[in-house]
N, C-alpha and C. Protein backbone atom coordinates (compact mmCIF):
# COMPACT_ATOMS: atom_id res chain seq x y z
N UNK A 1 -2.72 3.07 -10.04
CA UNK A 1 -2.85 2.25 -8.85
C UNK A 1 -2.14 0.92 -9.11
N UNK A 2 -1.09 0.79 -7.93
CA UNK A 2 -0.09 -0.59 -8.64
C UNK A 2 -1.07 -1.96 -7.92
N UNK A 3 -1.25 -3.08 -8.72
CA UNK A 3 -1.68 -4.10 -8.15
C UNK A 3 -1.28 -4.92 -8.62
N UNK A 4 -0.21 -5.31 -9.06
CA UNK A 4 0.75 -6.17 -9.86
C UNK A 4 1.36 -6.99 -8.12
N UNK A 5 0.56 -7.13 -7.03
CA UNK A 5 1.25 -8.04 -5.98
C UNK A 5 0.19 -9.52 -6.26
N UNK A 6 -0.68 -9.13 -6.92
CA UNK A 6 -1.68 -10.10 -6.79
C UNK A 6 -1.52 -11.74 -8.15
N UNK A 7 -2.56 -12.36 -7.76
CA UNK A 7 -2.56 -13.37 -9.06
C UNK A 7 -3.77 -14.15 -9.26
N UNK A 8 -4.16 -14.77 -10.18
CA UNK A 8 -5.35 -14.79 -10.48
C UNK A 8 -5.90 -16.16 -9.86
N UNK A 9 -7.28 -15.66 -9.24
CA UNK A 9 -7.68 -16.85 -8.33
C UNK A 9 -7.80 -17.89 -8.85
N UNK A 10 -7.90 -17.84 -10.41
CA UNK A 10 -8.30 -19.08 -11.40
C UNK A 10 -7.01 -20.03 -11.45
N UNK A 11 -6.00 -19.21 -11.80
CA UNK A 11 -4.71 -20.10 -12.59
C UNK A 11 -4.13 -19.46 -11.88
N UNK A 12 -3.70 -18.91 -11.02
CA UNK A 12 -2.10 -18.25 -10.38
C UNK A 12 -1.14 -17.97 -11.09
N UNK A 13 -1.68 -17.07 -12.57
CA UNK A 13 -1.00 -15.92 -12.90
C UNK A 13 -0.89 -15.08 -12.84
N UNK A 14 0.08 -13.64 -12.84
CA UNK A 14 0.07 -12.76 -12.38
C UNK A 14 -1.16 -12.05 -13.07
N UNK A 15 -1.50 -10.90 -12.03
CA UNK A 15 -2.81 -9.98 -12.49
C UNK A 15 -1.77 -8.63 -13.11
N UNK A 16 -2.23 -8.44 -14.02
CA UNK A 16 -2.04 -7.10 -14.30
C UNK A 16 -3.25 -6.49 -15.03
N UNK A 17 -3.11 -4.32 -14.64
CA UNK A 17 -4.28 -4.20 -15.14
C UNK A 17 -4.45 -3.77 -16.55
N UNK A 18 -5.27 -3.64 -17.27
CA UNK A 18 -5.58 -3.64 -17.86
C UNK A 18 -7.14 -2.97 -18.80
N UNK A 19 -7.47 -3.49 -20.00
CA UNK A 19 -9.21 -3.16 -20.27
C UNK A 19 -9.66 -4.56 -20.53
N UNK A 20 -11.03 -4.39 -20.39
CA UNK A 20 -11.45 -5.46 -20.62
C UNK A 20 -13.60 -4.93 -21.64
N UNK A 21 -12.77 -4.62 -22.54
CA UNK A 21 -13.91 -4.16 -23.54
C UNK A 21 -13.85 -2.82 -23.08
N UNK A 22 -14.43 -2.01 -22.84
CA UNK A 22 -14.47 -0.56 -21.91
C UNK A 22 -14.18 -0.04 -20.69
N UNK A 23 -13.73 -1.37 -19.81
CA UNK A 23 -14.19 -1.16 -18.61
C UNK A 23 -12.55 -1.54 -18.46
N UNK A 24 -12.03 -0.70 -17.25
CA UNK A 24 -10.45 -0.92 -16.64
C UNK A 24 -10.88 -2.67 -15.88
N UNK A 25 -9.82 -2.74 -15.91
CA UNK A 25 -9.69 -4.23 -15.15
C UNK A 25 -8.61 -5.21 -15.24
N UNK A 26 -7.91 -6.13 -14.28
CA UNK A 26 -7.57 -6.41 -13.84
C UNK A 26 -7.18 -8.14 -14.88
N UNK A 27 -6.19 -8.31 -15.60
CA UNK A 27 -5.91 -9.39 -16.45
C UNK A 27 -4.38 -10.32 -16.18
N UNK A 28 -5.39 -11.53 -16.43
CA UNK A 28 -4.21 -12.66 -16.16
C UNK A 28 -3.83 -13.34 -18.16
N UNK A 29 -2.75 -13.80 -18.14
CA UNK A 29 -1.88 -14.12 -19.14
C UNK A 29 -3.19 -15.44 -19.81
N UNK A 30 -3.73 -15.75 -19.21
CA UNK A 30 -4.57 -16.77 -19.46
C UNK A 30 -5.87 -16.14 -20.12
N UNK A 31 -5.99 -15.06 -20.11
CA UNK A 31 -7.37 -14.17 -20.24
C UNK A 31 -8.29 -14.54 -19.03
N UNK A 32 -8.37 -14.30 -18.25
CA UNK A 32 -9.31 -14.53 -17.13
C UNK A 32 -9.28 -12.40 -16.41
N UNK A 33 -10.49 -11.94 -16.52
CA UNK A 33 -10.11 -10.90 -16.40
C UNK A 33 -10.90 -10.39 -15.44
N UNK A 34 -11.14 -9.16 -14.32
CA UNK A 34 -11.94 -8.90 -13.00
C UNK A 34 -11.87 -7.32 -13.31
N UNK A 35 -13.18 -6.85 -13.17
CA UNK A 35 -13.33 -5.54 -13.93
C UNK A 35 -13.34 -4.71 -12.36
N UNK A 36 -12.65 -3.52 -12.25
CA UNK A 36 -12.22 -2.72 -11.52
C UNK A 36 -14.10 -1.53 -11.47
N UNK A 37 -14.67 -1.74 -10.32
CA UNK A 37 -16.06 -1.08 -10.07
C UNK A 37 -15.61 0.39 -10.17
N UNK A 38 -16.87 0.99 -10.45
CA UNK A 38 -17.22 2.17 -10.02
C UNK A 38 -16.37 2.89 -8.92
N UNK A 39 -16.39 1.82 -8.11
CA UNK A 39 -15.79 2.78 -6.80
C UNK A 39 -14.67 2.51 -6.32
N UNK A 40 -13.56 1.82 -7.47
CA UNK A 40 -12.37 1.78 -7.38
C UNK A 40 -12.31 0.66 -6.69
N UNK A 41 -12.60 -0.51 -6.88
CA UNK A 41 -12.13 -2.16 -5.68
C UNK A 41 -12.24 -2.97 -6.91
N UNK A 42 -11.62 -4.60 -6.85
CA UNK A 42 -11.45 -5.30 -7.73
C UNK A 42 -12.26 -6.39 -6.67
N UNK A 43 -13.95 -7.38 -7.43
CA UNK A 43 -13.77 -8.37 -6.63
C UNK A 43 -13.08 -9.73 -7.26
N UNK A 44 -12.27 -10.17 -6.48
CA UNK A 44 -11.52 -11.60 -6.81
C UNK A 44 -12.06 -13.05 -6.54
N UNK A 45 -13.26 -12.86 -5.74
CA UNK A 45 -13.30 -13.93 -4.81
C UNK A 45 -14.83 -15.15 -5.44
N UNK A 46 -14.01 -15.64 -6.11
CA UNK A 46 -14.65 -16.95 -6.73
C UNK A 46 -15.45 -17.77 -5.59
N UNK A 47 -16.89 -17.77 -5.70
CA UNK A 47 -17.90 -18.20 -5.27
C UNK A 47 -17.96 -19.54 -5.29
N UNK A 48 -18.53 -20.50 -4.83
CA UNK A 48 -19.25 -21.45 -4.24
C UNK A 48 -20.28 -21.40 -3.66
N UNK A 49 -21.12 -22.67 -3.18
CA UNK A 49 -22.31 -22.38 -2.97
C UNK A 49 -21.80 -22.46 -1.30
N UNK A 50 -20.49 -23.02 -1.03
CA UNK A 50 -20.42 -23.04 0.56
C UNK A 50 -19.59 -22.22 0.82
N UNK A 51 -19.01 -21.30 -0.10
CA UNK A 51 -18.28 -20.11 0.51
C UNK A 51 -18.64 -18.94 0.96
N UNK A 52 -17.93 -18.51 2.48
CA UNK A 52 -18.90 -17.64 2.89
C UNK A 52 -18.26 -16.08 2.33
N UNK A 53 -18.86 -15.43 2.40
CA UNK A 53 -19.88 -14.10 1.93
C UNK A 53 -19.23 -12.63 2.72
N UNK A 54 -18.76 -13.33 3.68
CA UNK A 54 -18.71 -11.94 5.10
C UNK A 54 -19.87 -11.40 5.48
N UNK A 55 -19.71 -10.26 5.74
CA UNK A 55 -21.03 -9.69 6.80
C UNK A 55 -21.46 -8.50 5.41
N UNK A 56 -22.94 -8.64 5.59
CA UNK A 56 -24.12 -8.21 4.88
C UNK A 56 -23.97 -6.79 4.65
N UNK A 57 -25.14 -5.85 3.84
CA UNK A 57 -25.17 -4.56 3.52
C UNK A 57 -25.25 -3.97 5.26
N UNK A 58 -26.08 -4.82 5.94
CA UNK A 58 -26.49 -4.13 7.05
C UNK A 58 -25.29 -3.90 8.02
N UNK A 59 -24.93 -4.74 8.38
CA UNK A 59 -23.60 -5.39 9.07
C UNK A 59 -22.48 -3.99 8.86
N UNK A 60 -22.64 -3.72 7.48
CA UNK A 60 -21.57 -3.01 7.20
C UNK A 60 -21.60 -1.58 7.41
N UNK A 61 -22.93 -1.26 7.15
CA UNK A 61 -23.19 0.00 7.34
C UNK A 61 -23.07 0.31 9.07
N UNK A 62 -23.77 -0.52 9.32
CA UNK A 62 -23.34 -0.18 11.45
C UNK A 62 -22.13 -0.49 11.85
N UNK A 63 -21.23 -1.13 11.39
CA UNK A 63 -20.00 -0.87 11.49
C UNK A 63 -19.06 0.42 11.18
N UNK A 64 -19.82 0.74 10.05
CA UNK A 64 -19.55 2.06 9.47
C UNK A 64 -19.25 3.02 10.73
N UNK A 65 -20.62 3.26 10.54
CA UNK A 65 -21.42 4.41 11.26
C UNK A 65 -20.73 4.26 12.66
N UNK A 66 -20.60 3.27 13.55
CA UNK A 66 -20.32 2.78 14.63
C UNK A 66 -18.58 3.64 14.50
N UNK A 67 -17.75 3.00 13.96
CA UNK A 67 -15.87 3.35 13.89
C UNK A 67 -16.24 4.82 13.45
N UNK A 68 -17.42 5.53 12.71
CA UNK A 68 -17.27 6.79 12.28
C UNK A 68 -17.20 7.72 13.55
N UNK A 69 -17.89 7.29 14.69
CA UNK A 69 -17.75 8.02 15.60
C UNK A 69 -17.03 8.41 16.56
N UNK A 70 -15.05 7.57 15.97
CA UNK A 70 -14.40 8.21 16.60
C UNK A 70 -13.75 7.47 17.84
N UNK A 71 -14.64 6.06 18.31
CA UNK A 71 -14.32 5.29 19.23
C UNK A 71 -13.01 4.63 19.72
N UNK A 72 -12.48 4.32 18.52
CA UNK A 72 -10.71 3.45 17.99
C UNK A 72 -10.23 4.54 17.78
N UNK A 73 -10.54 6.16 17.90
CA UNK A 73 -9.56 6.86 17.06
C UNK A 73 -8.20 6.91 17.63
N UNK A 74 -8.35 6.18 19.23
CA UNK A 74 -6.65 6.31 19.44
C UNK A 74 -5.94 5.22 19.35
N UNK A 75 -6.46 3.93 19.06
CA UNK A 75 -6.10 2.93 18.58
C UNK A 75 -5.46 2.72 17.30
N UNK A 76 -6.31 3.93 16.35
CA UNK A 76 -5.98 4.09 15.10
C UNK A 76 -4.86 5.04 15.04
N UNK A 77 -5.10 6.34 15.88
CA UNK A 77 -3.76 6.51 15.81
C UNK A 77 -2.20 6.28 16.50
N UNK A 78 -2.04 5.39 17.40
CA UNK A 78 -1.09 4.04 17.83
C UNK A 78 -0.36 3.40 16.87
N UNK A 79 -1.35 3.02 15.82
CA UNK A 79 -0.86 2.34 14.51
C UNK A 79 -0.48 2.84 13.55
N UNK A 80 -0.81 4.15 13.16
CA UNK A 80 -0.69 5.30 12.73
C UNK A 80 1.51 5.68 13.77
N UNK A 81 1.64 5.08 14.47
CA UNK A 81 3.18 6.21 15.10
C UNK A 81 4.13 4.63 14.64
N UNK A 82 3.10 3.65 14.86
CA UNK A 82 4.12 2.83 14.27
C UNK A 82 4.24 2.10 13.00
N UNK A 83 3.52 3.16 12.22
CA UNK A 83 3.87 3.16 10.44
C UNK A 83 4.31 3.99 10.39
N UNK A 84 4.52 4.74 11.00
CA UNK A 84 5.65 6.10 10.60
C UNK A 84 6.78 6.10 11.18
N UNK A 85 7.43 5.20 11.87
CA UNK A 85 8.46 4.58 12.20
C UNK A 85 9.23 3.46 11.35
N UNK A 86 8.66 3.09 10.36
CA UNK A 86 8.83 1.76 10.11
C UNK A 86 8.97 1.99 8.45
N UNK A 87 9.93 0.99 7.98
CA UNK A 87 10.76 1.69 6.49
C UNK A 87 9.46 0.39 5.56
N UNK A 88 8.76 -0.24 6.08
CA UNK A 88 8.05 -0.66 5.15
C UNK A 88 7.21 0.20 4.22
N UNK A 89 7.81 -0.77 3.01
CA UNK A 89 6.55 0.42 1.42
C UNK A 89 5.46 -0.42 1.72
N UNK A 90 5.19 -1.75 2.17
CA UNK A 90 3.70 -2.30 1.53
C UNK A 90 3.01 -2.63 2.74
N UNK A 91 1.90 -2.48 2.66
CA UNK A 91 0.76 -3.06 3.84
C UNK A 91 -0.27 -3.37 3.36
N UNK A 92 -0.49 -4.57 4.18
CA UNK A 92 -1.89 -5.69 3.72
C UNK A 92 -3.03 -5.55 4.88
N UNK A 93 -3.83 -4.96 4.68
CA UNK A 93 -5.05 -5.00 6.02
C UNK A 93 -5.88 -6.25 5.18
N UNK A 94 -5.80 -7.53 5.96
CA UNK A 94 -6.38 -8.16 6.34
C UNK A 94 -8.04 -8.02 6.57
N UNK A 95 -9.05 -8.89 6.17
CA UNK A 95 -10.36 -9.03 6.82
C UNK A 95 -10.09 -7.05 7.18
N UNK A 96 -10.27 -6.16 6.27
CA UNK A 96 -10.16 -4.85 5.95
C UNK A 96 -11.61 -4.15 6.52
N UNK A 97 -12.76 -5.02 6.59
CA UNK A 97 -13.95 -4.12 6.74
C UNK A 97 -14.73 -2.93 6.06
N UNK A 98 -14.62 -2.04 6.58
CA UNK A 98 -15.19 -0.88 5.74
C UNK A 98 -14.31 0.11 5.91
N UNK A 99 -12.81 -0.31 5.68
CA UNK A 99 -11.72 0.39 5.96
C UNK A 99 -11.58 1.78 6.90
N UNK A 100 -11.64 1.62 8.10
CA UNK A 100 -11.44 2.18 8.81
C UNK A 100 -9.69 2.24 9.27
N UNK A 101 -9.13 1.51 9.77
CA UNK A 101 -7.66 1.88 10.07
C UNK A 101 -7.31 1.64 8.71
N UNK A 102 -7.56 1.20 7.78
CA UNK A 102 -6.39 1.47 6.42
C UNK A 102 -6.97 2.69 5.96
N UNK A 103 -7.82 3.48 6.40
CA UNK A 103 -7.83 5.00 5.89
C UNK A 103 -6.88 5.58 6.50
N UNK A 104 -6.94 5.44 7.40
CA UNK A 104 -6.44 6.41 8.84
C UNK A 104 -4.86 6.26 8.85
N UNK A 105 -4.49 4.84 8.35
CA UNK A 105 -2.94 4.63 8.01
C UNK A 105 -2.58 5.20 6.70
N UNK A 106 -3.46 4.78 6.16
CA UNK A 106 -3.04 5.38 4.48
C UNK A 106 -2.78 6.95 4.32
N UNK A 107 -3.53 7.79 5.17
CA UNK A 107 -3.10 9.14 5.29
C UNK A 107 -2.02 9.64 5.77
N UNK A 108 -1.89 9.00 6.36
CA UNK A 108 -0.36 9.35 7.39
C UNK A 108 1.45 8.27 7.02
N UNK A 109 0.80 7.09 6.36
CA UNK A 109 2.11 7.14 5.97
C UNK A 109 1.98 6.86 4.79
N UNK A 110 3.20 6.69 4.23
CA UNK A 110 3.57 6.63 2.78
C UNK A 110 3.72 5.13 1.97
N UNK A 111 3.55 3.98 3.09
CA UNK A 111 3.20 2.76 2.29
C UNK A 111 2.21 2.76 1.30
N UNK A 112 2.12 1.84 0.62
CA UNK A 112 1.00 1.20 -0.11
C UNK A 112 -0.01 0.34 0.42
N UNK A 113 -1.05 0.36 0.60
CA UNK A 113 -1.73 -0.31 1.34
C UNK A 113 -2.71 -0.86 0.55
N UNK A 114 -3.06 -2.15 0.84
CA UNK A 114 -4.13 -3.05 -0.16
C UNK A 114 -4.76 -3.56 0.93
N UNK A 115 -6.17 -3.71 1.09
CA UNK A 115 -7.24 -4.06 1.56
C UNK A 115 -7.76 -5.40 1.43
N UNK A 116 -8.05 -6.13 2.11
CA UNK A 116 -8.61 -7.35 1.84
C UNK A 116 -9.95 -7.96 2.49
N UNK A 117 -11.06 -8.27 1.75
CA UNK A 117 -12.27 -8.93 3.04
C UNK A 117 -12.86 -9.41 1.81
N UNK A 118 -13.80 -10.40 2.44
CA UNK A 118 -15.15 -11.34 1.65
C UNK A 118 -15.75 -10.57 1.77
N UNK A 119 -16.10 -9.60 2.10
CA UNK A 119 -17.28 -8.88 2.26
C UNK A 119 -17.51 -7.45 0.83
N UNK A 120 -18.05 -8.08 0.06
CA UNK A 120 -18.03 -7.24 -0.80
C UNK A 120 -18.84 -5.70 -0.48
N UNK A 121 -19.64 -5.83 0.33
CA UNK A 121 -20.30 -4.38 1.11
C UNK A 121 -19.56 -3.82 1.83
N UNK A 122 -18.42 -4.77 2.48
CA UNK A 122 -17.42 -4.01 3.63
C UNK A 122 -16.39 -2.84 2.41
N UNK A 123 -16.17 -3.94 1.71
CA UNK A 123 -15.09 -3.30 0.44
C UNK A 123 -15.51 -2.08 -0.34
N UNK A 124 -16.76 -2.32 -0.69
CA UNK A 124 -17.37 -1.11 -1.21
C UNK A 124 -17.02 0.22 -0.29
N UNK A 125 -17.58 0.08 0.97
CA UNK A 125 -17.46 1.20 1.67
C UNK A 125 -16.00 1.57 2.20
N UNK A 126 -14.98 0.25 2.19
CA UNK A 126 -14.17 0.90 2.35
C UNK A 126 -13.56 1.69 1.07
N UNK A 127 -13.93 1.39 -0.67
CA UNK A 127 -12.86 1.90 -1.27
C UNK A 127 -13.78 3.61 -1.17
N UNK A 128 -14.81 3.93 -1.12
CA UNK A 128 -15.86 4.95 -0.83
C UNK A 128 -14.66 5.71 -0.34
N UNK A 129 -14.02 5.97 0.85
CA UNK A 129 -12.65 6.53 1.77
C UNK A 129 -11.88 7.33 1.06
N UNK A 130 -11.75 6.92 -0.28
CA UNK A 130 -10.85 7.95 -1.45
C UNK A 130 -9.77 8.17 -0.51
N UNK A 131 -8.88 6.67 0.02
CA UNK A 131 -7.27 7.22 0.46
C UNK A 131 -6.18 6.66 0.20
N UNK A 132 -6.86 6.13 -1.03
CA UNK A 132 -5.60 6.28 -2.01
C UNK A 132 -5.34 4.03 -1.96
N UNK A 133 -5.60 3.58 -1.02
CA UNK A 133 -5.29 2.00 -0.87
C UNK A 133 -5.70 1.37 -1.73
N UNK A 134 -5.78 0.25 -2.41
CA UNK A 134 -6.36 -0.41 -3.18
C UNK A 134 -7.05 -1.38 -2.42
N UNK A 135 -8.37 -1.95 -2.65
CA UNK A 135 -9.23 -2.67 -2.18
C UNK A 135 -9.41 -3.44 -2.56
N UNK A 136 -9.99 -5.47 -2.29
CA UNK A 136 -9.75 -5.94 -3.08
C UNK A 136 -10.78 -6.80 -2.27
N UNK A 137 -12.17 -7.74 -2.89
CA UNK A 137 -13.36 -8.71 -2.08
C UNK A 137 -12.51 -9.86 -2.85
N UNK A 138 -11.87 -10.50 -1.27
CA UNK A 138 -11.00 -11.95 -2.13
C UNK A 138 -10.88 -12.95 -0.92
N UNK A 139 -10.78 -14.08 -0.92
CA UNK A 139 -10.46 -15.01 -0.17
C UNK A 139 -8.80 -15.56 -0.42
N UNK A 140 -8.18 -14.75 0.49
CA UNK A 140 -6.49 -14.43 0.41
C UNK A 140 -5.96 -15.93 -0.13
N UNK A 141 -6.55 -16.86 0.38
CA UNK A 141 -5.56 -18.37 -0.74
C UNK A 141 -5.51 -18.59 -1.49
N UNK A 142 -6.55 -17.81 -2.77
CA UNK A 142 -6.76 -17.91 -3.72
C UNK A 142 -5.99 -16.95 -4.31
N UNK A 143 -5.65 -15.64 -4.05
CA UNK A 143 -5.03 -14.51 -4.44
C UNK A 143 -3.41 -14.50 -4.08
C-alpha cells in the first residue's frame, strides 16, 4: 500500500512505511512513527484539547447503515463514469466518512485513492470496505 504522498504531522517529513517494534507503521526521518491498525488506516491527527474529533461511534454507524441502503447509489455511480473518463492515478476523498463513495470509486477505477476524516470511527469503518484505498484519521494541514 503506497503512502509515501503524506508527511509527518510533527516535523513535515516525509512518511514512509515501515516497523515500528512489531507492528507495520508509518515513519518519519526524525523517528516520529504512527502504527498502521488492525484494520488497515493510519491515525495522523495530533490532538489538542480544542481539536475537534468528528462525529462519534454512533454518528458513524447510522451513517453507515443509512448510505448502506443504496440511497446515493446513483450519485455514486455519476462519479463512478467520471473516474473512468479521467487519466488521473490519484484521488483524495476528503472529510471521507465511513467511506462510502471511495469504495464505490475505488472498485471501478484504477486510481489510488486515500481517504481522509477526523473521525477516527468514520475511518475505521471506512477501511472495514477492503477496497483497496488507504485511509488515513488526520487533520489535512498538518499532513
Amino acid at each position: 500500500m503506497n503512502r509515501h504522498i503524506l508527511v509527518c504531522p510533527l516535523c513535515g517529513e516525509d512518511l514512509t512505511e515501515g516497523t515500528a517494534g512489531t507492528n507495520k507503521a508509518l515513519k518519519c526521518p526524525a523517528g516520529h512513527s504512527f502504527d498502521i491498525a488492525k484494520e488497515n488506516y493510519v491515525n495522523l491527527l495530533i490532538r489538542s484539547s480544542s481539536s475537534p474529533t468528528g462525529d462519534n461511534r454512533e454518528m458513524a454507524r447510522s451513517r453507515h447503515a443509512f448510505l448502506s441502503k443504496g440511497y446515493y447509489k446513483c450519485l455514486a455511480d455519476a462519479l463512478g463514469e467520471v473516474f473512468s473518463n479521467t487519466a488521473a492515478n490519484t484521488a483524495l476523498d476528503i472529510c471521507c466518512g465511513e467511506g462510502y463513495y471511495t469504495a464505490e470509486l475505488a472498485n471501478k477505477s484504477q486510481c489510488a485513492f486515500y481517504g481522509f476524516d477526523l473521525s477516527k470511527d468514520m475511518v475505521r469503518l471506512a477501511a472495514k470496505r477492503g477496497c483497496g484505498a488507504c485511509f488515513f484519521v488526520a487533520n489535512l494541514n498538518a499532513i
